[in-house]
Protein backbone atom coordinates (compact mmCIF):
# COMPACT_ATOMS: atom_id res chain seq x y z
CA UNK A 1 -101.32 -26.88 -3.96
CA UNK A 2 -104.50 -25.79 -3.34
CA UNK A 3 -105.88 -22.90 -5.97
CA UNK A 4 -109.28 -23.21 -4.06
CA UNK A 5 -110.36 -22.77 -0.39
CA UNK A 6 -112.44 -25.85 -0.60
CA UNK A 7 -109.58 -27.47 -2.04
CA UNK A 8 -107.68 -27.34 1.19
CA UNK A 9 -110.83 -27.92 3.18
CA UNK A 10 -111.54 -30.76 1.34
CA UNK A 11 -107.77 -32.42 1.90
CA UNK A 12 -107.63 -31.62 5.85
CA UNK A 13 -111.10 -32.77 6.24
CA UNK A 14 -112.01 -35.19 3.71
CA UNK A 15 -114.85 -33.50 2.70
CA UNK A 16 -116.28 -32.70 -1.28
CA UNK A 17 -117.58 -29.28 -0.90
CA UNK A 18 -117.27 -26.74 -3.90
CA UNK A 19 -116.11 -22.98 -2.11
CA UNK A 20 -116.02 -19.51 -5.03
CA UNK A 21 -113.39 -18.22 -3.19
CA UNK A 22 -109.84 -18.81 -4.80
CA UNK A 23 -106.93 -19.33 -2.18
CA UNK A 24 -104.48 -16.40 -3.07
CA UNK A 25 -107.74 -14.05 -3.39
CA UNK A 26 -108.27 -15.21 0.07
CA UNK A 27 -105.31 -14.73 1.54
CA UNK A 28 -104.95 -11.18 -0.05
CA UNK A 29 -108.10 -10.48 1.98
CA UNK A 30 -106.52 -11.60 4.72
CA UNK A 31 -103.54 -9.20 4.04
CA UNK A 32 -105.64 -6.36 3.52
CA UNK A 33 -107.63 -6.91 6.67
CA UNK A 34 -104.54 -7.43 9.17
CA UNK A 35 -102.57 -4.94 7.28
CA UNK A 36 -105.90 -2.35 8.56
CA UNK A 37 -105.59 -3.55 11.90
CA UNK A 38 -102.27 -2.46 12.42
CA UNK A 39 -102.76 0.99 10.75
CA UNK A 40 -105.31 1.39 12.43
CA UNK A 41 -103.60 0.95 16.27
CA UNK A 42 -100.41 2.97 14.76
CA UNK A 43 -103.31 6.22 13.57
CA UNK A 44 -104.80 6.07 16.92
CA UNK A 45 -101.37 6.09 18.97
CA UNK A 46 -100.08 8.81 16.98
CA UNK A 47 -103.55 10.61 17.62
CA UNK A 48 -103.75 10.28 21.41
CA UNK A 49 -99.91 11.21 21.38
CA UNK A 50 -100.96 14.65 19.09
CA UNK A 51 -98.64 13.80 16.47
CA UNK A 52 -101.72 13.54 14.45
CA UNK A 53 -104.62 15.73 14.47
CA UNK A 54 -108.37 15.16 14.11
CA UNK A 55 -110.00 15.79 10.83
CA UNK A 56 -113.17 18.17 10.44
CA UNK A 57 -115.45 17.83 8.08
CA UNK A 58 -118.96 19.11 6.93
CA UNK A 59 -121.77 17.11 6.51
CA UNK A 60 -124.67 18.26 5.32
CA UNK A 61 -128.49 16.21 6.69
CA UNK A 62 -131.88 16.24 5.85
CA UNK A 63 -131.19 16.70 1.90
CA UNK A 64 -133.55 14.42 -0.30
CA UNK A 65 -132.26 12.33 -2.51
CA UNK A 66 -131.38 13.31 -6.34
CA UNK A 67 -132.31 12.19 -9.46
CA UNK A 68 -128.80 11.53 -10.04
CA UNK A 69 -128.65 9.85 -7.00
CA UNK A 70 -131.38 7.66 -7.23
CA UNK A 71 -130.22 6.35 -11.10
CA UNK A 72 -126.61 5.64 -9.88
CA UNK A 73 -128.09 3.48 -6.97
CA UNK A 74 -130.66 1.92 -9.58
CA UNK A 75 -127.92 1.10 -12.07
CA UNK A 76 -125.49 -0.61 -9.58
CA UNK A 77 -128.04 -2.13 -7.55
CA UNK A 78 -129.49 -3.87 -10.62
CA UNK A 79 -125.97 -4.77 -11.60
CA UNK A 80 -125.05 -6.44 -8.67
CA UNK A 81 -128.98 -8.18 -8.02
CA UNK A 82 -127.98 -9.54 -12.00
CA UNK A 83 -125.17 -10.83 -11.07
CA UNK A 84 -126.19 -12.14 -7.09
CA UNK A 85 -129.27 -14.03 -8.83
CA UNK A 86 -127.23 -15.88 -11.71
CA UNK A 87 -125.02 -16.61 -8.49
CA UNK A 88 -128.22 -18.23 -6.81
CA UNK A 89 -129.53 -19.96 -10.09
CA UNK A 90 -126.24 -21.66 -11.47
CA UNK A 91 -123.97 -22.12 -8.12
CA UNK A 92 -122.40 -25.22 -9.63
CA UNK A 93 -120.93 -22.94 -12.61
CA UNK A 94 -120.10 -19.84 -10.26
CA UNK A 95 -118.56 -22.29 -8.12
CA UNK A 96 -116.00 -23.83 -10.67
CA UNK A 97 -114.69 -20.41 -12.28
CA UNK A 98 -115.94 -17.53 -9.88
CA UNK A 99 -113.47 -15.10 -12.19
CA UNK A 100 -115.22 -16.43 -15.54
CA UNK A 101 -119.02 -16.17 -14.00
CA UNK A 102 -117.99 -12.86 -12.86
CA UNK A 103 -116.97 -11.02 -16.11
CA UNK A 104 -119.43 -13.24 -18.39
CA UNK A 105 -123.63 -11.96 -19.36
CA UNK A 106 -124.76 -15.10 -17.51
CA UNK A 107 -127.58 -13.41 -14.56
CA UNK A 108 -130.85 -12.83 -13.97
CA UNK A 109 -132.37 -9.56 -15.69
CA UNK A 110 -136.17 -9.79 -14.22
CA UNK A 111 -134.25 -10.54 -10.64
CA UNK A 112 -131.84 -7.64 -11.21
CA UNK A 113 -134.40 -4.76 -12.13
CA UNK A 114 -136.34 -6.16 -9.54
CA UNK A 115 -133.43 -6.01 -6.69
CA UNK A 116 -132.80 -2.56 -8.65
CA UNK A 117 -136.04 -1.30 -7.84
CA UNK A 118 -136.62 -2.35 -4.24
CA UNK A 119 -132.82 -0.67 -3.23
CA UNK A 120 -133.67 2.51 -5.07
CA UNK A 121 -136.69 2.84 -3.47
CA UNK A 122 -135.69 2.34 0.50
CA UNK A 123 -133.17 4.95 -0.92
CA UNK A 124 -135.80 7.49 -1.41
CA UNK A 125 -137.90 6.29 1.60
CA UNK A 126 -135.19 6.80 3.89
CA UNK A 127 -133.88 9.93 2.83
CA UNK A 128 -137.76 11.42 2.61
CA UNK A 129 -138.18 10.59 6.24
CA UNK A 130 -135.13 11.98 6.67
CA UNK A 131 -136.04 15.17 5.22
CA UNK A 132 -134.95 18.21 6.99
CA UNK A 133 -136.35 22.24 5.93
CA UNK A 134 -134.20 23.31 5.81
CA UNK A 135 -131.67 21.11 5.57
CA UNK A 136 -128.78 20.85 8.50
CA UNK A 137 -125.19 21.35 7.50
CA UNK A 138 -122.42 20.30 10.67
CA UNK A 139 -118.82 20.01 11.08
CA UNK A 140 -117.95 16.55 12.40
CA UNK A 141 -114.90 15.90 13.73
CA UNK A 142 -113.14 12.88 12.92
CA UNK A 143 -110.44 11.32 14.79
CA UNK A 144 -106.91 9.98 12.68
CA UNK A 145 -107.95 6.13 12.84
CA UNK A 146 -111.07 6.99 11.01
CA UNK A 147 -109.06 7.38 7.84
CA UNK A 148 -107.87 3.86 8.11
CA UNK A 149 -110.23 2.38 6.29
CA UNK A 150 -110.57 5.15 3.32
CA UNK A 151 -106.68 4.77 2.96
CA UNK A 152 -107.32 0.65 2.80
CA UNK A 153 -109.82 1.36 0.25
CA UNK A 154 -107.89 4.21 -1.70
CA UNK A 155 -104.66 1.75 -1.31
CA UNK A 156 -106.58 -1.31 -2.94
CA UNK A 157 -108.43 0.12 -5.69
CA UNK A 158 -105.32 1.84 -7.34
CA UNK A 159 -103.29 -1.01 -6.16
CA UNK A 160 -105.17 -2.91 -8.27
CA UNK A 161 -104.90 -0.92 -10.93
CA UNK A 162 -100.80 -0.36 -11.32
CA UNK A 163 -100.60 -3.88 -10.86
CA UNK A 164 -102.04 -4.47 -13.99
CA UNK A 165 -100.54 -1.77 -15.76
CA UNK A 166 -97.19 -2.81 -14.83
CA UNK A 167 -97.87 -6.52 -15.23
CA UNK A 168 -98.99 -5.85 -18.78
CA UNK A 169 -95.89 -3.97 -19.32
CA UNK A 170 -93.60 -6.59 -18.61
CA UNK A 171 -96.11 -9.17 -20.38
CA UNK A 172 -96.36 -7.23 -23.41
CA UNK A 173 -96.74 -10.00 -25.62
CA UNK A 174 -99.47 -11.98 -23.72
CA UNK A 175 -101.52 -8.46 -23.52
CA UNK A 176 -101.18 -7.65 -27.64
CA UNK A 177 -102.33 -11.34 -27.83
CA UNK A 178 -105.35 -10.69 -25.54
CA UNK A 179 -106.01 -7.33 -24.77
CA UNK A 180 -109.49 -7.93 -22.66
CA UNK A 181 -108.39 -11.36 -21.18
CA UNK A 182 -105.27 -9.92 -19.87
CA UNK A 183 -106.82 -7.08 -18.40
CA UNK A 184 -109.53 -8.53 -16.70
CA UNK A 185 -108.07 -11.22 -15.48
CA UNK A 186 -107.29 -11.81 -11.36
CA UNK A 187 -103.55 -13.26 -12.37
CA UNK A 188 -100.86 -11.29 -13.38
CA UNK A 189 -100.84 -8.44 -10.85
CA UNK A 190 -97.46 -6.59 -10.54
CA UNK A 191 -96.52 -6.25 -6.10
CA UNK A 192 -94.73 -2.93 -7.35
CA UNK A 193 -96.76 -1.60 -9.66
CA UNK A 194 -99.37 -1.76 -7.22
CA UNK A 195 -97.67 0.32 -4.67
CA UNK A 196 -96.55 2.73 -7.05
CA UNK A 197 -99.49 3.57 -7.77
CA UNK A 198 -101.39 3.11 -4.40
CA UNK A 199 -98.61 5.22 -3.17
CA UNK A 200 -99.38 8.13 -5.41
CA UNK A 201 -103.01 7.71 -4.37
CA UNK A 202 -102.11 7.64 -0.84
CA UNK A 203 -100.22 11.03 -0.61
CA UNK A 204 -102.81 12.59 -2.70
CA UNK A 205 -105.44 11.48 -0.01
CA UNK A 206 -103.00 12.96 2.75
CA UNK A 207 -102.86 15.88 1.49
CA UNK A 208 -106.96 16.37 0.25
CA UNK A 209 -107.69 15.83 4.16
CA UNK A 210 -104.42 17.36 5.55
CA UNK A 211 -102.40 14.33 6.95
CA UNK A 212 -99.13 14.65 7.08
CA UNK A 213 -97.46 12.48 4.60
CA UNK A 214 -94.41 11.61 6.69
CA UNK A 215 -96.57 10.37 9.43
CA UNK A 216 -98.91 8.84 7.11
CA UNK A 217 -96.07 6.78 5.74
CA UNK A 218 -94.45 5.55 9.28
CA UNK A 219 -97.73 4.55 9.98
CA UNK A 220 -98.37 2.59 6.79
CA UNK A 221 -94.70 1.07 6.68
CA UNK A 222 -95.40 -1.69 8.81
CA UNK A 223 -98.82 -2.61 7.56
CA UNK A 224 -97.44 -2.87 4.18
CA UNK A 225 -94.87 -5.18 4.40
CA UNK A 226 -96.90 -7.10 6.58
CA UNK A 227 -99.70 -7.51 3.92
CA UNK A 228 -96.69 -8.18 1.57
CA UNK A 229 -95.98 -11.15 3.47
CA UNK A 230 -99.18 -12.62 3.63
CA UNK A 231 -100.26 -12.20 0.57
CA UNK A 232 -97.36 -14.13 -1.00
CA UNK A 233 -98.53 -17.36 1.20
CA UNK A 234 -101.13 -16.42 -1.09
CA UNK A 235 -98.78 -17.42 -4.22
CA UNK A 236 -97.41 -20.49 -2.41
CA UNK A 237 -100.83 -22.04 -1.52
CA UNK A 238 -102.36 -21.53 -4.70
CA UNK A 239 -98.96 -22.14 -6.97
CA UNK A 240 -99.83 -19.06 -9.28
CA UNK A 241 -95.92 -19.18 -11.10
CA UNK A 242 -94.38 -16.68 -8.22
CA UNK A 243 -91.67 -19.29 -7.35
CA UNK A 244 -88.38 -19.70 -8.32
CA UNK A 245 -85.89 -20.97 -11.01
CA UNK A 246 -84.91 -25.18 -11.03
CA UNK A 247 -83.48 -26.22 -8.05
CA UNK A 248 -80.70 -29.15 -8.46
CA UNK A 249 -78.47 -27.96 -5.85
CA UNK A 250 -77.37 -30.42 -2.71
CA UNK A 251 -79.22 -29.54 0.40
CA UNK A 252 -76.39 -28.11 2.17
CA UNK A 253 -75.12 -29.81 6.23
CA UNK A 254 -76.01 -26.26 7.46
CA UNK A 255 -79.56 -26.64 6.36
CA UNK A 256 -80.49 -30.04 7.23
CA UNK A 257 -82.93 -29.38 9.72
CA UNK A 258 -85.07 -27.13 6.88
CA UNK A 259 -87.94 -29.71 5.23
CA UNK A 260 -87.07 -30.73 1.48
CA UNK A 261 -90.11 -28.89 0.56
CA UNK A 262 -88.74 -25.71 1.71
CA UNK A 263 -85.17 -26.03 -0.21
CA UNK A 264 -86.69 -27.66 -3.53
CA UNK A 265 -90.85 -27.83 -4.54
CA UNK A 266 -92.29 -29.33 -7.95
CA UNK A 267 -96.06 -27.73 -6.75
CA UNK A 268 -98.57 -29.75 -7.78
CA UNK A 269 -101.63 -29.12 -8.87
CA UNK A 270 -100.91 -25.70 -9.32
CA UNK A 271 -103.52 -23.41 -10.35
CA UNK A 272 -101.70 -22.13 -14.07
CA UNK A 273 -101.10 -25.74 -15.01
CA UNK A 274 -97.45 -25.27 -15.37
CA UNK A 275 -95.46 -28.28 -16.21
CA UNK A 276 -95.93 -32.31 -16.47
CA UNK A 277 -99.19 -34.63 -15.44
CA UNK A 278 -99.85 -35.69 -12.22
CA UNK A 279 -99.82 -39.68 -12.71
CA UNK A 280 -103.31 -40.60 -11.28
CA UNK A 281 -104.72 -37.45 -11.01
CA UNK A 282 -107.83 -36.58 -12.83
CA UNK A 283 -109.94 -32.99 -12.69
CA UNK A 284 -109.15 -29.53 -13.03
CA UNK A 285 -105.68 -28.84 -11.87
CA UNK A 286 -103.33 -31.95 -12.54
CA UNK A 287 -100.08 -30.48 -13.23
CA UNK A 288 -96.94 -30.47 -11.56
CA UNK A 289 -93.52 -28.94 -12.19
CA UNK A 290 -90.64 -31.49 -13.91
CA UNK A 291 -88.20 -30.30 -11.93
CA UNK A 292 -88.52 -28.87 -8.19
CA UNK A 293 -87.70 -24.86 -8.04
CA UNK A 294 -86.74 -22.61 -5.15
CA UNK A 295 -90.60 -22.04 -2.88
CA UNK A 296 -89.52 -18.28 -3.26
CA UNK A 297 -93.18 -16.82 -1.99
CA UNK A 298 -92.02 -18.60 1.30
CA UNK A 299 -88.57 -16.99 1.72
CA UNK A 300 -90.49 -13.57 1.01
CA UNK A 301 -93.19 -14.30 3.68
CA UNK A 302 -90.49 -15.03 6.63
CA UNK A 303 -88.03 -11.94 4.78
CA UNK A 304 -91.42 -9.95 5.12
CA UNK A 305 -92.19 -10.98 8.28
CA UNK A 306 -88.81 -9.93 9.68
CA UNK A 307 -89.18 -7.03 8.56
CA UNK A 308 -92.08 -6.05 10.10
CA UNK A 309 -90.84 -7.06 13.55
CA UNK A 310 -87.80 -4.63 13.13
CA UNK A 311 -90.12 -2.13 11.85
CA UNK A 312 -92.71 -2.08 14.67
CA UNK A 313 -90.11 -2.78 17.60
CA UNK A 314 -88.37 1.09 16.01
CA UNK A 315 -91.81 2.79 15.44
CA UNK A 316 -91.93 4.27 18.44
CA UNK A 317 -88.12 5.13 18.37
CA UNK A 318 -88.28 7.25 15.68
CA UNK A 319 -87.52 11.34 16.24
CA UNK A 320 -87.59 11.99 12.84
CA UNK A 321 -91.09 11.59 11.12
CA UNK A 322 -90.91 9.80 7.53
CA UNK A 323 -87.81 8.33 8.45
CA UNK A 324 -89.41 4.79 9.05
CA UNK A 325 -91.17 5.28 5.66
CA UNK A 326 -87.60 5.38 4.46
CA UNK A 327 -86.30 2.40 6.46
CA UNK A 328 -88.74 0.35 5.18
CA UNK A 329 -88.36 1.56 1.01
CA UNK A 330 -84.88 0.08 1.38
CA UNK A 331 -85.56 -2.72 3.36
CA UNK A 332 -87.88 -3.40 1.07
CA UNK A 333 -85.92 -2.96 -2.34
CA UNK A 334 -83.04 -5.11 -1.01
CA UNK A 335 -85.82 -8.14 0.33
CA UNK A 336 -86.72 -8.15 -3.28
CA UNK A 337 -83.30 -7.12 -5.38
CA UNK A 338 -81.96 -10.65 -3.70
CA UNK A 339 -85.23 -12.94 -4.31
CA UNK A 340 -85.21 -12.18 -7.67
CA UNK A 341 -81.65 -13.65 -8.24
CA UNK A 342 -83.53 -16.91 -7.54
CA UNK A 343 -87.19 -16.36 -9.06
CA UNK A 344 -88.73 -16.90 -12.45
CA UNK A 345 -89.62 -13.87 -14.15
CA UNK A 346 -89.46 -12.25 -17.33
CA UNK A 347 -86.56 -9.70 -18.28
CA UNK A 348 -85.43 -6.73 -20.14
CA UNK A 349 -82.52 -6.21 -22.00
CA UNK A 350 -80.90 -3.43 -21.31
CA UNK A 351 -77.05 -2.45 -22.34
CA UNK A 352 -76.74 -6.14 -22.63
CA UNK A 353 -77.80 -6.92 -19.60
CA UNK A 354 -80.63 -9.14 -18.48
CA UNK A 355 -82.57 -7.43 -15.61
CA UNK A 356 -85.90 -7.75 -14.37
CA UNK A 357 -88.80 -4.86 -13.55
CA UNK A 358 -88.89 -5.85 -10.24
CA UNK A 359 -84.79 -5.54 -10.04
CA UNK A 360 -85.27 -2.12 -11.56
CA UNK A 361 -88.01 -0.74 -8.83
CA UNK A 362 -86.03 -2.65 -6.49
CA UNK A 363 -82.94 -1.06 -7.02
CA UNK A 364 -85.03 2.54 -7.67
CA UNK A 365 -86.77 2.04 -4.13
CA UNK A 366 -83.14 1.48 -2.32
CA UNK A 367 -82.16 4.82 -4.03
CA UNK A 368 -85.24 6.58 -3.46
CA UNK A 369 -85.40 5.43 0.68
CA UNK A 370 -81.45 6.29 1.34
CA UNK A 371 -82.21 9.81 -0.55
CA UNK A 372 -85.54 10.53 1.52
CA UNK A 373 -83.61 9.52 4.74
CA UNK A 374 -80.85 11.87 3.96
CA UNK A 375 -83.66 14.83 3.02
CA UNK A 376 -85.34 14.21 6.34
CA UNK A 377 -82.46 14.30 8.47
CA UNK A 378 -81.17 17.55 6.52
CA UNK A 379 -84.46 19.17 7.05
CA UNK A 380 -84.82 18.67 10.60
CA UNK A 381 -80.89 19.23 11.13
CA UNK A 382 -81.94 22.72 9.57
CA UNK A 383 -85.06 22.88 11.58
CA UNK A 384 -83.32 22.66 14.93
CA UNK A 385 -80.20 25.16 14.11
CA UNK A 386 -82.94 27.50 13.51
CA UNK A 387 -84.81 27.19 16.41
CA UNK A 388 -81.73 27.91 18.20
């Protein structure tokens, strides 16, 4: 495994550098950026085809800046100069625990107040020169695939956020024992809590600059299970616990062309340190498991990417808008309802029974997608009698 960039730079190359950028954070970039790309082609078909309309808002030029203004830009330019100049001055320890550096007082103050100052002041420069009397207030009109990168924004901010909310609900324990740790850590992030919540956010965005929701969602479906997919390589690259249970089963005949990796893995040198020493190894990550589990982030990334083919090859099929939105809740719910009969994860106990969070969601998703399809369909069945 690889919990670093450098790490697999380093292997394929033979080379010693030291990279800040953890591999699953990377390839969650890399979700986030491809996931854009394809919202934003689907926003601009739908616009050119008039399904969606442009956007208009006011802007308002020549203002000068605010006090307020200036002592927000001060305060977070000085934060980030603090942190940019410890980055500078101690590379070797920013380097080795990017996540630790981040959230710890180690910076530069002079360098920050400094950087603080300088920003803050091209603020006011610019706007002065700017300056308008009076000022100009215009209505700009902004075309659908404009809002793809507010929604990407919107989406990963409150993604962020359910995913720890719901990750610290099923980790109870772990968050009682360390409240701050827990919560400002960059493991333990909950796929469904996350878009839960970035789903909430989303519609609420919709409807604050009038985009239809059910078009909204068709065009988001396919970017979202996309990103799904990718980021999970994330998990398998980095070894971050998202696999499966013990693996002892005989390869099956049927499967004999499918690499032993991909039926059993023991990931070494994962990046939690799960299991037994690596004989030999010395440094930071030097673990592997005792016993090779089911590579379950894998099976998701090919499941996801299936699903996103079907998805995108229907987009354009699709009479009924939301309905792909729908498709894709229960394609989605059963992907994950199944992997989870195979993956580690904690579980609840409820009427006896041992289920998991992500079996619950799963199974509320399924539900939720067959009873939106069946609302659509009844709503435009109604629509067209009436127009009759």
């Amino acid at each position: 495994m690889y919990p670093r960039l450098s790490d697999l730079i380093n292997d394929w190359f033979g080379t010693h550098i030291v990279l800040p950028i953890m591999s699953y954070g990377f390839f969650v970039a890399i979700a986030f950026l491809v996931g854009a790309w394809f919202l934003y082609a689907e926003l601009r078909r739908k616009g050119r085809e008039g399904v969606l309309q442009p956007t208009v808002k006011k802007i308002t030029t020549g203002k000068p800046a605010t006090v307020s203004e200036l002592l927000i830009n001060f305060v977070l330019a000085t934060l980030v100069g603090y942190k940019v100049a410890g980055f500078f001055m101690d590379y070797s320890t920013f380097a080795a625990n990017p996540q630790e550096f981040l959230f710890s007082n180690t910076g530069s103050f002079g360098w920050g107040v400094f950087i603080g100052i300088v920003y803050t002041a091209w603020i006011w420069y610019d706007k002065d020169r700017k300056k308008l009397n009076p000022s100009k207030t215009e209505e700009v009109i902004i075309p659908p695939e404009n809002q793809t990168w507010p929604i990407v924004i919107v989406a990963a901010v409150f993604g962020l956020i359910g995913s720890k909310i719901f990750d610290q609900l099923e980790n109870w324990d772990r968050f009682i024992n360390d409240p701050w740790g827990s919560l400002f850590s960059f493991s333990g992030l909950t796929f469904y809590g996350g878009l839960i919540v970035a789903g909430i956010a989303i519609i609420w965005y919709a409807q604050k600059h009038k985009i239809p929701w059910e078009h909204l969602g068709d065009s988001i479906a396919p970017s979202l299970i996309l990103a799904y997919g990718i980021g999970r390589i994330g998990c398998h690259v980095a070894g971050d616990g998202d696999w499966g249970i013990v693996n002892t089963l005989q390869k099956p005949g049927w499967l004999s062309w499918l690499p032993d990796k991909l039926w059993s893995y023991n990931y070494p040198h994962n990046i939690i340190n799960e299991g037994i020493p690596i004989p030999g190894c010395t440094g930071e990550h030097c673990m592997q498991l005792a016993q090779g589990v089911f590579p379950t982030p894998i099976y998701e990334t090919v499941m996801a990417l299936l699903i996103f083919a079907f998805l995108w090859s229907i987009r354009k099929k699709i009479k009924i808008p939301g309905t792909l939105f729908a498709i894709y809740l229960i394609l989605n719910g059963i992907e994950r309802f199944f992997i989870e009969l195979i993956r580690v994860n904690n579980t609840y106990d409820i009427f006896g029974m041992k289920i998991t969070q992500a079996e619950i969601i799963s199974v509320a998703l399924i539900i939720t997608g067959a009873g939106l399809w069946l609302f659509l369909y009844k709503r435009a069945k109604v629509g067209t009698l009436g127009s009759t």
